[in-house]
C-alpha atoms as a PDB file:
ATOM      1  CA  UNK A   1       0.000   0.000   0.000  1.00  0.00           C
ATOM      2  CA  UNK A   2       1.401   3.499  -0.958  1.00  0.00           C
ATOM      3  CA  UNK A   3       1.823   5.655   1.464  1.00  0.00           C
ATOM      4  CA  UNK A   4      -1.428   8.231   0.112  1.00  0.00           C
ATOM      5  CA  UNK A   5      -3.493   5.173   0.698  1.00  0.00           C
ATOM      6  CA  UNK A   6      -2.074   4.695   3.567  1.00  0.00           C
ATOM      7  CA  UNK A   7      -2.779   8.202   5.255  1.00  0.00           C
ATOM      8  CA  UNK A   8      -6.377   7.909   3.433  1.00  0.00           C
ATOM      9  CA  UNK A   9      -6.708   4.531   4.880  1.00  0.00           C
ATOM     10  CA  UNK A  10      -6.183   5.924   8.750  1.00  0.00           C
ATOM     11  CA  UNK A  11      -7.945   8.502   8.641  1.00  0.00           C
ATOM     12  CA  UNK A  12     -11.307   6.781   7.477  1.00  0.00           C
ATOM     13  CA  UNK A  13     -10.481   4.192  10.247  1.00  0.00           C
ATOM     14  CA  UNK A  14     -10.223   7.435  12.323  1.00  0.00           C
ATOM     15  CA  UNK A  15     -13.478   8.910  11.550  1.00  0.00           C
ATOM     16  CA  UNK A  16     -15.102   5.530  11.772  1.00  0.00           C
ATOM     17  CA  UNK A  17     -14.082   5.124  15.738  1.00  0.00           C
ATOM     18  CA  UNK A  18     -15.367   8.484  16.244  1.00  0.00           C
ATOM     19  CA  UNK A  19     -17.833   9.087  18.580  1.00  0.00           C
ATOM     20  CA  UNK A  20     -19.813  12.408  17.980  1.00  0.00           C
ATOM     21  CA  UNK A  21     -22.022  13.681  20.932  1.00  0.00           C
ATOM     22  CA  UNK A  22     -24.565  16.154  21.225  1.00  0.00           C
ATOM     23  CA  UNK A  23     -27.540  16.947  22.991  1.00  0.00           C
ATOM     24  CA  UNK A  24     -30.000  13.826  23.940  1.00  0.00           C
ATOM     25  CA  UNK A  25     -33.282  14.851  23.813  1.00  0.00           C
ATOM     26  CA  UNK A  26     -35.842  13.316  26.506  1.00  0.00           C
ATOM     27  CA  UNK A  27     -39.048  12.611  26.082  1.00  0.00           C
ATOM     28  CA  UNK A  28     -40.329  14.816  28.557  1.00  0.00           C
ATOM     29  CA  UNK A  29     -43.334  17.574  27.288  1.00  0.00           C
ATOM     30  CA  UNK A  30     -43.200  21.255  27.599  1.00  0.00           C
ATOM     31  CA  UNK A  31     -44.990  21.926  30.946  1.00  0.00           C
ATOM     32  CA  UNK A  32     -48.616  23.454  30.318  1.00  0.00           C
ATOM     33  CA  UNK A  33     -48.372  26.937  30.681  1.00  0.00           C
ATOM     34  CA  UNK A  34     -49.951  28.796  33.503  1.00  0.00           C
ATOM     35  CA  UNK A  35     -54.236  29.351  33.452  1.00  0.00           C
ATOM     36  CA  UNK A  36     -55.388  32.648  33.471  1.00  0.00           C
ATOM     37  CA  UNK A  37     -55.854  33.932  36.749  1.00  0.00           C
ATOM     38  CA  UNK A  38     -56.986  37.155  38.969  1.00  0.00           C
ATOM     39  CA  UNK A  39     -53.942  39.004  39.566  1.00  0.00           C
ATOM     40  CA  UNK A  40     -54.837  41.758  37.560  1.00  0.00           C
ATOM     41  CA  UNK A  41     -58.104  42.275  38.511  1.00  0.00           C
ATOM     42  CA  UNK A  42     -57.647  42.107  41.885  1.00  0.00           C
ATOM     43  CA  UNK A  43     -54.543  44.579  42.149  1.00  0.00           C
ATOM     44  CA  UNK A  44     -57.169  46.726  39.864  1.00  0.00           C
ATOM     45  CA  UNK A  45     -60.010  46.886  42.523  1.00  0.00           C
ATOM     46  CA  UNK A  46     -57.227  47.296  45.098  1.00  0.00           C
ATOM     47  CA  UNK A  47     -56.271  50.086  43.500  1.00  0.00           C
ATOM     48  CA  UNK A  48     -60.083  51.513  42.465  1.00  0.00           C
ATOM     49  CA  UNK A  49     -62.100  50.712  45.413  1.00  0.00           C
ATOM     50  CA  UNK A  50     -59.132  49.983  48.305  1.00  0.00           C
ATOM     51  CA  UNK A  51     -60.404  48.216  51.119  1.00  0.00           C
ATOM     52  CA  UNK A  52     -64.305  47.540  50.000  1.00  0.00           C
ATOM     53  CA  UNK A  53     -65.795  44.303  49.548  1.00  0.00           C
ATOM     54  CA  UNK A  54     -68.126  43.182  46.494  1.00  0.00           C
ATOM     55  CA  UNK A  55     -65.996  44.676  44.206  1.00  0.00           C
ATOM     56  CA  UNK A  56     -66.859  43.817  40.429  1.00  0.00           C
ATOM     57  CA  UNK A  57     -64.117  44.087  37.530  1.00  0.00           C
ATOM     58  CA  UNK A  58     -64.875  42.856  33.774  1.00  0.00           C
ATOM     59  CA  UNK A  59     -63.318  41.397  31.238  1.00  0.00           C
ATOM     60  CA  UNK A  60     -64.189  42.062  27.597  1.00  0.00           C
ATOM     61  CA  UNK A  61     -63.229  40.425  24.097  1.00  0.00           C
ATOM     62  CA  UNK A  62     -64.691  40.692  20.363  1.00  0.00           C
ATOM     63  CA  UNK A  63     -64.968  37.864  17.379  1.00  0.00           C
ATOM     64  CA  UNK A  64     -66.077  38.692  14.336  1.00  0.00           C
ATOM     65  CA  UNK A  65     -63.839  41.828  13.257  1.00  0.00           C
ATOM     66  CA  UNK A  66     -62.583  39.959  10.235  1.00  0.00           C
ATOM     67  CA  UNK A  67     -65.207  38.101   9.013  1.00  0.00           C
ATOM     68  CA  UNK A  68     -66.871  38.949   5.532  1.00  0.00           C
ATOM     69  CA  UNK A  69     -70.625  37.991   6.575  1.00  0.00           C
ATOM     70  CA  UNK A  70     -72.851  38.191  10.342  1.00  0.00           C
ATOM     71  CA  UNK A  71     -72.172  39.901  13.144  1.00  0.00           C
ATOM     72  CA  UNK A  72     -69.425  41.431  15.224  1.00  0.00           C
ATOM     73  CA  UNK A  73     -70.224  40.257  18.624  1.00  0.00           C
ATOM     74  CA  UNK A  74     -68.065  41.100  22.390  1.00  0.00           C
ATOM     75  CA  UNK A  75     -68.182  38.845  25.670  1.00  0.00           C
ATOM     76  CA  UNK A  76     -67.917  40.957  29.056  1.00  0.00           C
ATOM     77  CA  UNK A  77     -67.355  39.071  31.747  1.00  0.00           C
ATOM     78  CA  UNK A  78     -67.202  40.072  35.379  1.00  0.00           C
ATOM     79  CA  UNK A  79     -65.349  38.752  38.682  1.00  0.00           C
ATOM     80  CA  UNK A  80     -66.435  39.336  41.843  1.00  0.00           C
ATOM     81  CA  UNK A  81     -63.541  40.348  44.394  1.00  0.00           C
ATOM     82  CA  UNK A  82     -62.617  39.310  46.387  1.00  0.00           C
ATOM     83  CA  UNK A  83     -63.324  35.774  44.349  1.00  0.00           C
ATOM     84  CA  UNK A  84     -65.235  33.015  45.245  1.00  0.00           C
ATOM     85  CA  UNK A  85     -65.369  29.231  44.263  1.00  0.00           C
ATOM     86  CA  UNK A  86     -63.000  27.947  41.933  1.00  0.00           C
ATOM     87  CA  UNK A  87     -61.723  29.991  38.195  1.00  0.00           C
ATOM     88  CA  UNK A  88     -62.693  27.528  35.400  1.00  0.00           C
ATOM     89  CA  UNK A  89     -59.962  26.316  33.458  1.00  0.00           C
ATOM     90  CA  UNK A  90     -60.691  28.768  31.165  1.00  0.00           C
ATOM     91  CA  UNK A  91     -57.909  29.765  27.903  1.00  0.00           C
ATOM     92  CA  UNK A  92     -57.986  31.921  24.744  1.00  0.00           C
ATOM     93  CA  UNK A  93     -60.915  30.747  22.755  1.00  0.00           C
ATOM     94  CA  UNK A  94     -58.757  30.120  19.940  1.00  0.00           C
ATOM     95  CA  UNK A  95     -56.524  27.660  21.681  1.00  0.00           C
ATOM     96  CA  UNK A  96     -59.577  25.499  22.473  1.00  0.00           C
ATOM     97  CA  UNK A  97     -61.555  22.748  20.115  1.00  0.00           C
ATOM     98  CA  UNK A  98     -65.299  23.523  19.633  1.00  0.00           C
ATOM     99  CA  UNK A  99     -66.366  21.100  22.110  1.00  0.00           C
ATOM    100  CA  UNK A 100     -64.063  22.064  25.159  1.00  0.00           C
ATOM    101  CA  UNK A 101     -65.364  25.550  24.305  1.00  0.00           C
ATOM    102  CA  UNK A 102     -68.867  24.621  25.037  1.00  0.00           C
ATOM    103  CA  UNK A 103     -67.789  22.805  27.634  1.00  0.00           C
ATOM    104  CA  UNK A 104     -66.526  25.764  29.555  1.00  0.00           C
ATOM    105  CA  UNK A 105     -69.870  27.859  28.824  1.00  0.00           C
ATOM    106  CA  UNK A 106     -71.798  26.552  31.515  1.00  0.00           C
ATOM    107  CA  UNK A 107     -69.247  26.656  34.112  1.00  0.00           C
ATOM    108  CA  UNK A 108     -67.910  30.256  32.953  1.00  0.00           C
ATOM    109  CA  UNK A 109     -71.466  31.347  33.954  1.00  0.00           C
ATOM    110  CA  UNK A 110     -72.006  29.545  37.180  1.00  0.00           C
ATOM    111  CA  UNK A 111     -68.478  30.931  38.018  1.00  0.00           C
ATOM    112  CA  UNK A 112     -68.849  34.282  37.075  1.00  0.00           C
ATOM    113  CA  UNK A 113     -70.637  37.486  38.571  1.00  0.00           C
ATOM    114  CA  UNK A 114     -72.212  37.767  34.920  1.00  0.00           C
ATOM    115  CA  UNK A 115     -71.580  36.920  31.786  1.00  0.00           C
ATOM    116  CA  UNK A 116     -73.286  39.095  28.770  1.00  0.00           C
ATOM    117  CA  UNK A 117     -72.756  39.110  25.018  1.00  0.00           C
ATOM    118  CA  UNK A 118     -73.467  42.278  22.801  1.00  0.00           C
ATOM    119  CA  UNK A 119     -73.622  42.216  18.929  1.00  0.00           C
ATOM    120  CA  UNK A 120     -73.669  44.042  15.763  1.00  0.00           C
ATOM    121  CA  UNK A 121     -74.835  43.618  12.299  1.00  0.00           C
ATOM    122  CA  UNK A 122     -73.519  43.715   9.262  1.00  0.00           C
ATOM    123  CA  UNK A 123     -75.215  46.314   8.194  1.00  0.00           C
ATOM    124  CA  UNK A 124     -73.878  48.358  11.365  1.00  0.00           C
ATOM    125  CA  UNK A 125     -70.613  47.619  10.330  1.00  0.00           C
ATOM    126  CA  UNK A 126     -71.309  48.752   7.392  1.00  0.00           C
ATOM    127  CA  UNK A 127     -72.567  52.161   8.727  1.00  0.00           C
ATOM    128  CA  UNK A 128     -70.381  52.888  11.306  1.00  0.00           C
ATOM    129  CA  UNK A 129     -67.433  50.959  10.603  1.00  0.00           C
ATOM    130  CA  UNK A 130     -65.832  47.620  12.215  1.00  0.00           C
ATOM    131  CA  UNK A 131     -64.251  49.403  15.342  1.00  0.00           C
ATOM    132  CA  UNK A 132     -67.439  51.479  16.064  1.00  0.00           C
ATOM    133  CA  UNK A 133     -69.023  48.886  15.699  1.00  0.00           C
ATOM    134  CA  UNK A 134     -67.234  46.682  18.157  1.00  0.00           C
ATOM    135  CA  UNK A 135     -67.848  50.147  20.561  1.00  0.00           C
ATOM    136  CA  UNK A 136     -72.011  49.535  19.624  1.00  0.00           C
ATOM    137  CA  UNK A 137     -71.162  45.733  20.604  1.00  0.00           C
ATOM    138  CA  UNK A 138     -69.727  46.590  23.685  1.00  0.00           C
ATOM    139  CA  UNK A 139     -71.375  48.924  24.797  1.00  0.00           C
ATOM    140  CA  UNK A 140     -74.637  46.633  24.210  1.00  0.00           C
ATOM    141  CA  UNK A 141     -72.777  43.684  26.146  1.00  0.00           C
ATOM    142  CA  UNK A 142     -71.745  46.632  29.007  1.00  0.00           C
ATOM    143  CA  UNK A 143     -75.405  47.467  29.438  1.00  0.00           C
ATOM    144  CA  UNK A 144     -76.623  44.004  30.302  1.00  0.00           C
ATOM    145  CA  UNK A 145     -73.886  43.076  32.621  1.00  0.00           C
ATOM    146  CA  UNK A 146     -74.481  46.141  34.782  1.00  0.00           C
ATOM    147  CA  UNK A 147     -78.243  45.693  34.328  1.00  0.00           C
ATOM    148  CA  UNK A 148     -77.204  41.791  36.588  1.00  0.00           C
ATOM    149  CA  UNK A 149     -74.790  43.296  38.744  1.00  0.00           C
ATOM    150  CA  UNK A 150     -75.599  45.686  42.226  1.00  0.00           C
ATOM    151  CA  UNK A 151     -72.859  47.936  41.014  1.00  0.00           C
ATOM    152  CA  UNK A 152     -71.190  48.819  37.834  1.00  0.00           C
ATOM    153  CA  UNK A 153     -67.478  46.740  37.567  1.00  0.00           C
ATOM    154  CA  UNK A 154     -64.897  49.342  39.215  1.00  0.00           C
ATOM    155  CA  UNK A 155     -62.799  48.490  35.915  1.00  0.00           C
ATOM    156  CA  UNK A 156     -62.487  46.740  32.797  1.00  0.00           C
ATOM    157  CA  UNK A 157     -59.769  45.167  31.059  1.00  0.00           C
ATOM    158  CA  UNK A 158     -59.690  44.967  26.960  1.00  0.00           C
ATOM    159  CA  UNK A 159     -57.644  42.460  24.962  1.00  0.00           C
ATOM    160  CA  UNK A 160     -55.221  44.082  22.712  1.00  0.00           C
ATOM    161  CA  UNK A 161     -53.840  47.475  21.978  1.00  0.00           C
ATOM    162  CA  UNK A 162     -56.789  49.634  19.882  1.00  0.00           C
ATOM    163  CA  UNK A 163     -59.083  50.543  22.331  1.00  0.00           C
ATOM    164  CA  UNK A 164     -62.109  50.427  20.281  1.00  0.00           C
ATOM    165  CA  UNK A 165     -65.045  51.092  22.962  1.00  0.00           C
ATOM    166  CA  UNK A 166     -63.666  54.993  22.988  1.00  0.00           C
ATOM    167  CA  UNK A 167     -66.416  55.388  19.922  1.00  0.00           C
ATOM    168  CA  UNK A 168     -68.827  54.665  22.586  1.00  0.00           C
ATOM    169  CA  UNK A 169     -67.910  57.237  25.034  1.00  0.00           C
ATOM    170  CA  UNK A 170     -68.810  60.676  24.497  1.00  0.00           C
ATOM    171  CA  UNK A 171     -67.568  62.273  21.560  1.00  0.00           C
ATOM    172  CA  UNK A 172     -67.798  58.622  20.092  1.00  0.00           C
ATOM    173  CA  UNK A 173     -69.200  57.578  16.896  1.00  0.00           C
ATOM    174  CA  UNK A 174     -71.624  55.518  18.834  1.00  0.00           C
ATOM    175  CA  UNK A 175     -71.830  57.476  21.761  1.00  0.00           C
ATOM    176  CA  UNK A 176     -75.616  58.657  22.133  1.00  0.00           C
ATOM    177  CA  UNK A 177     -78.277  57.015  23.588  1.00  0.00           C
ATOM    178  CA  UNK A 178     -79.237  55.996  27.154  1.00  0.00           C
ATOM    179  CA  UNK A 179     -77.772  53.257  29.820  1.00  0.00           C
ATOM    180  CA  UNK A 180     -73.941  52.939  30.626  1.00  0.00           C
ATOM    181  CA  UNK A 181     -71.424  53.165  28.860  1.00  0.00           C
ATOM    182  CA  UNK A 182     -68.058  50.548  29.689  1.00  0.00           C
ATOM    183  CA  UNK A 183     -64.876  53.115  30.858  1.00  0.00           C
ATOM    184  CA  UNK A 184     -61.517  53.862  29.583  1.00  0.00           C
ATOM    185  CA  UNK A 185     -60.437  50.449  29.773  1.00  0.00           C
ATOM    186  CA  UNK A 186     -56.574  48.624  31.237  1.00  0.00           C
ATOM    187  CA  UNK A 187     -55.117  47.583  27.655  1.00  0.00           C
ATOM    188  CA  UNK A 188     -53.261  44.206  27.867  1.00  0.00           C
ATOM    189  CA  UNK A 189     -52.167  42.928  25.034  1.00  0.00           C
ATOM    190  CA  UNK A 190     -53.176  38.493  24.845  1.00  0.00           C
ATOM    191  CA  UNK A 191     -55.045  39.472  27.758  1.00  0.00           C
ATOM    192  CA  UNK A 192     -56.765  36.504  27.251  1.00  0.00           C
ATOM    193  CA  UNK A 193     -53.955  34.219  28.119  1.00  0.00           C
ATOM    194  CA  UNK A 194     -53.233  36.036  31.552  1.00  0.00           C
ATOM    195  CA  UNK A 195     -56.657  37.330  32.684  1.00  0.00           C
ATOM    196  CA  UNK A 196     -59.659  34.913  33.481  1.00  0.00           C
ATOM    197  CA  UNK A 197     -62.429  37.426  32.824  1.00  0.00           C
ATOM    198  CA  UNK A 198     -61.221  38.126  29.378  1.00  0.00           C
ATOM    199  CA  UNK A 199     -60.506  34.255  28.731  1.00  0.00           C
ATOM    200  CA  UNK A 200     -64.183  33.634  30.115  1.00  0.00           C
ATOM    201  CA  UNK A 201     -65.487  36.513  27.571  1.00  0.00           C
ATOM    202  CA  UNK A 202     -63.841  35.598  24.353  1.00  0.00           C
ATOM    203  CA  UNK A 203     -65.223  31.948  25.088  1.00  0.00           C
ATOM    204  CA  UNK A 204     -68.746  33.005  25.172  1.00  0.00           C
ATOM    205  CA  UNK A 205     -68.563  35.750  22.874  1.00  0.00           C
ATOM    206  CA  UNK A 206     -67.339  32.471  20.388  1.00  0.00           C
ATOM    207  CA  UNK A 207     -69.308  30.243  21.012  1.00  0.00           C
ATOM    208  CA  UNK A 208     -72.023  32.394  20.764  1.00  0.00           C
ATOM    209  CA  UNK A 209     -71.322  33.888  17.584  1.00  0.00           C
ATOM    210  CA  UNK A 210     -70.941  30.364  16.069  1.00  0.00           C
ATOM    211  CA  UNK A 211     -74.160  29.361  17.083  1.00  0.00           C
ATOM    212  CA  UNK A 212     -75.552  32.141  15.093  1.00  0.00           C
ATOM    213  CA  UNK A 213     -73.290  31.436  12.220  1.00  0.00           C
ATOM    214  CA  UNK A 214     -74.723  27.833  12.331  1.00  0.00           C
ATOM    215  CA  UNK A 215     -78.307  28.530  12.621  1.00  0.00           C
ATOM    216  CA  UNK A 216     -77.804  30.938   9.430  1.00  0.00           C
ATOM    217  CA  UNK A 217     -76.016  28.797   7.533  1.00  0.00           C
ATOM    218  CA  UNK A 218     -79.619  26.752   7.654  1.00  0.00           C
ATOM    219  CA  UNK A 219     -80.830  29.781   5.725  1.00  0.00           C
ATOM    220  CA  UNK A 220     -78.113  30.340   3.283  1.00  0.00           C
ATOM    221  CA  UNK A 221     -76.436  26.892   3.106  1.00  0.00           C
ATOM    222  CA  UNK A 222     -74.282  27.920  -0.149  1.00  0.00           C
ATOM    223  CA  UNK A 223     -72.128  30.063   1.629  1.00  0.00           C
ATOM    224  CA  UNK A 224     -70.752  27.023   4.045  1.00  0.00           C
ATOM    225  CA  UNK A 225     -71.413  29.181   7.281  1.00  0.00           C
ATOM    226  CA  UNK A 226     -71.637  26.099   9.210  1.00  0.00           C
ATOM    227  CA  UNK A 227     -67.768  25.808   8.901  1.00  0.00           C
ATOM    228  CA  UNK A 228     -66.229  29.276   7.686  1.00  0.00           C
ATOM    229  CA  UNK A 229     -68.120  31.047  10.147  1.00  0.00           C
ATOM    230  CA  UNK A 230     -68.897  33.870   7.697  1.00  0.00           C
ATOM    231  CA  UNK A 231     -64.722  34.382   7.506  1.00  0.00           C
ATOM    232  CA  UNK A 232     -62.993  34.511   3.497  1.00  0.00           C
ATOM    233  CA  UNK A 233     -62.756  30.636   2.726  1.00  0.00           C
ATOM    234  CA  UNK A 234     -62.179  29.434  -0.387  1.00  0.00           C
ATOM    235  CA  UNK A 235     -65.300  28.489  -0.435  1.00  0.00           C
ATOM    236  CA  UNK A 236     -67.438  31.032   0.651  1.00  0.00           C
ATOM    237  CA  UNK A 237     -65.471  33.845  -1.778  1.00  0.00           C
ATOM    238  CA  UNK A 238     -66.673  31.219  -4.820  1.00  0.00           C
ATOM    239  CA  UNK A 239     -70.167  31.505  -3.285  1.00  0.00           C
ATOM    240  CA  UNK A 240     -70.503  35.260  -3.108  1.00  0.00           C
ATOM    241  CA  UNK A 241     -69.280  34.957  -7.004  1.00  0.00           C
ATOM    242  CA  UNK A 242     -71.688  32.569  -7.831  1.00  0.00           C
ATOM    243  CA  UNK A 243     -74.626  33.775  -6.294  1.00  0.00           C
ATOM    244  CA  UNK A 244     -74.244  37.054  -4.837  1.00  0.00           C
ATOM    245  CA  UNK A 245     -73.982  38.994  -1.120  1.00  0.00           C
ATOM    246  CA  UNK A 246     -76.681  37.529   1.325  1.00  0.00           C
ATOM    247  CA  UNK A 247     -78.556  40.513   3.878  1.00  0.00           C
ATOM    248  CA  UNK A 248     -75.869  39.191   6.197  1.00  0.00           C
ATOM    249  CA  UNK A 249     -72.851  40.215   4.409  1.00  0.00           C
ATOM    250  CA  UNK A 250     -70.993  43.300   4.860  1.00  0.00           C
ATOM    251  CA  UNK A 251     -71.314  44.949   2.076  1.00  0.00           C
ATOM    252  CA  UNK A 252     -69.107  47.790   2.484  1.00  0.00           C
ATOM    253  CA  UNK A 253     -66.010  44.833   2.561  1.00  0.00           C
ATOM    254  CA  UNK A 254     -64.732  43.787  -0.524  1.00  0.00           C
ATOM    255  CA  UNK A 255     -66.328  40.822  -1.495  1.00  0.00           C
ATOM    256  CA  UNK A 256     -65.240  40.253  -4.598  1.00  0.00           C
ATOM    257  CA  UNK A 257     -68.320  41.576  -6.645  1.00  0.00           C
ATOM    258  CA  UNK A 258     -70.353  45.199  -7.485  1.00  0.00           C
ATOM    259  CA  UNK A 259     -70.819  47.268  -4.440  1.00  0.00           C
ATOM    260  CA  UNK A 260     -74.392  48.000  -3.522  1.00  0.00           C
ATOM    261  CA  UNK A 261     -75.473  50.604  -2.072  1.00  0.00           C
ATOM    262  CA  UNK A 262     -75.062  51.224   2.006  1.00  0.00           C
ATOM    263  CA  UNK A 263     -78.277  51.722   3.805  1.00  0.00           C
ATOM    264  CA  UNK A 264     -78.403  53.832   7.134  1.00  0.00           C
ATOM    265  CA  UNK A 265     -79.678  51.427  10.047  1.00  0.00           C
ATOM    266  CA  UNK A 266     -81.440  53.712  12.988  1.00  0.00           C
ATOM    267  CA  UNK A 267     -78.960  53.194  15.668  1.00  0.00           C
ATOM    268  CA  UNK A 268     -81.092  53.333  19.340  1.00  0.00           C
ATOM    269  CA  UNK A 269     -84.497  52.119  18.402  1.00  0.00           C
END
């Protein structure tokens, strides 16, 4: 054997008897991370109402914004404080299947102080716009939890960043008309995955706009409501196309065919 070989012929031996190591990965599962909890709505009624008892702070969350056809519709849902009983193991809506959704309905509302849901139409979205809307929503939701409670919630906490029920206070697109009106709220951004009131609201606020989605997909079964829930599928864009905008799209959106013309809904009425 030359002496190339040779060399060529170690160091293949060489790489042969090496042993690389590395990392060794277990089997072991990310632990869960942490429910929702209190925290932040009892250090707000600490710092609103310090020292009373049968303090109320809400939660509130939307579905709907992006959707082509139905409704916008917000959850509010309220703690009492200092809590009683047990916090269902409530998450972001989104993280849950359908059924463990529903699941969590019933509970949600034997846990909390109240639990309301406030809509919009599509033709109020049209109108007034998607955020206004939401504020017509929410303000609508607001309303009936303080109609079930002995005193309006001390404070409210809103998912995300745009605080869109300012167009219900005054000065607000949506702003006239009687009953209450929800206050500046504390912005927390995926306030759903820290805060059990807003967890408990975006639950019921889905659930309950699916059920509406469902019962008028019965009505207009080409659009494939029953799965889409009125959001841009595939599917329900080549519907629109094929046979046209239902009363329950928005119409203002782009769809995909001919505007028609906007109609003025009376707001309070």
């Amino acid at each position: 054997m030359t002496p190339a070989r040779t060399t060529r012929a170690r160091a293949a031996a060489g790489r042969a008897g090496t042993v690389r190591t590395g990392t060794v990965r277990t089997g072991t599962a990310r632990p869960a991370p942490p429910r929702p909890g209190l925290d932040l709505e009892r250090s707000l009624a600490e710092a609103r109402a310090p020292g009373e008892q049968d303090v109320f702070v809400a939660g509130m969350d939307e579905v709907g914004r992006g959707a082509l056809a139905g409704p916008v519709v917000v959850g509010v849902a309220a703690a009492r404080l200092p809590a009683e009983g047990e916090i269902p193991p409530v998450r972001d809506s989104k993280a849950l299947s359908d059924a463990r959704r529903r699941a969590l309905v019933p509970q949600i509302h034997a846990w909390a102080a109240a639990a309301c849901i406030g809509e919009a139409t599509a033709a109020e979205v049209d109108r007034w716009g998607v955020t206004a809307a939401l504020a017509l929503a929410g303000r609508r939701a607001w309303e009936q939890l303080c109609s079930l409670l002995p005193r309006e919630p001390v404070a409210l906490v809103l998912d995300g960043s745009d605080d869109w029920t300012r167009h219900a206070r005054r000065g607000g697109a949506v702003a006239e008309g009687p009953g209450p009106v929800p206050p500046v709220p504390t912005m927390v951004v995926k306030a759903e995955d820290r805060c059990a009131t807003v967890a408990a609201a975006s639950i019921v606020a889905k659930v309950h706009r699916d059920d509406l989605m469902i019962a008028l997909h019965a009505q207009h079964p080409a659009y494939g409501w029953d799965r889409n829930k009125g959001y841009g599928a595939a599917v329900h864009r080549e519907a629109i196309a094929r046979v046209g905008p239902s009363p329950h799209h928005r119409l203002s959106w782009n769809l995909g065919v001919p505007a028609a013309p906007v109609q003025t809904p009376t707001l309070f009425g």
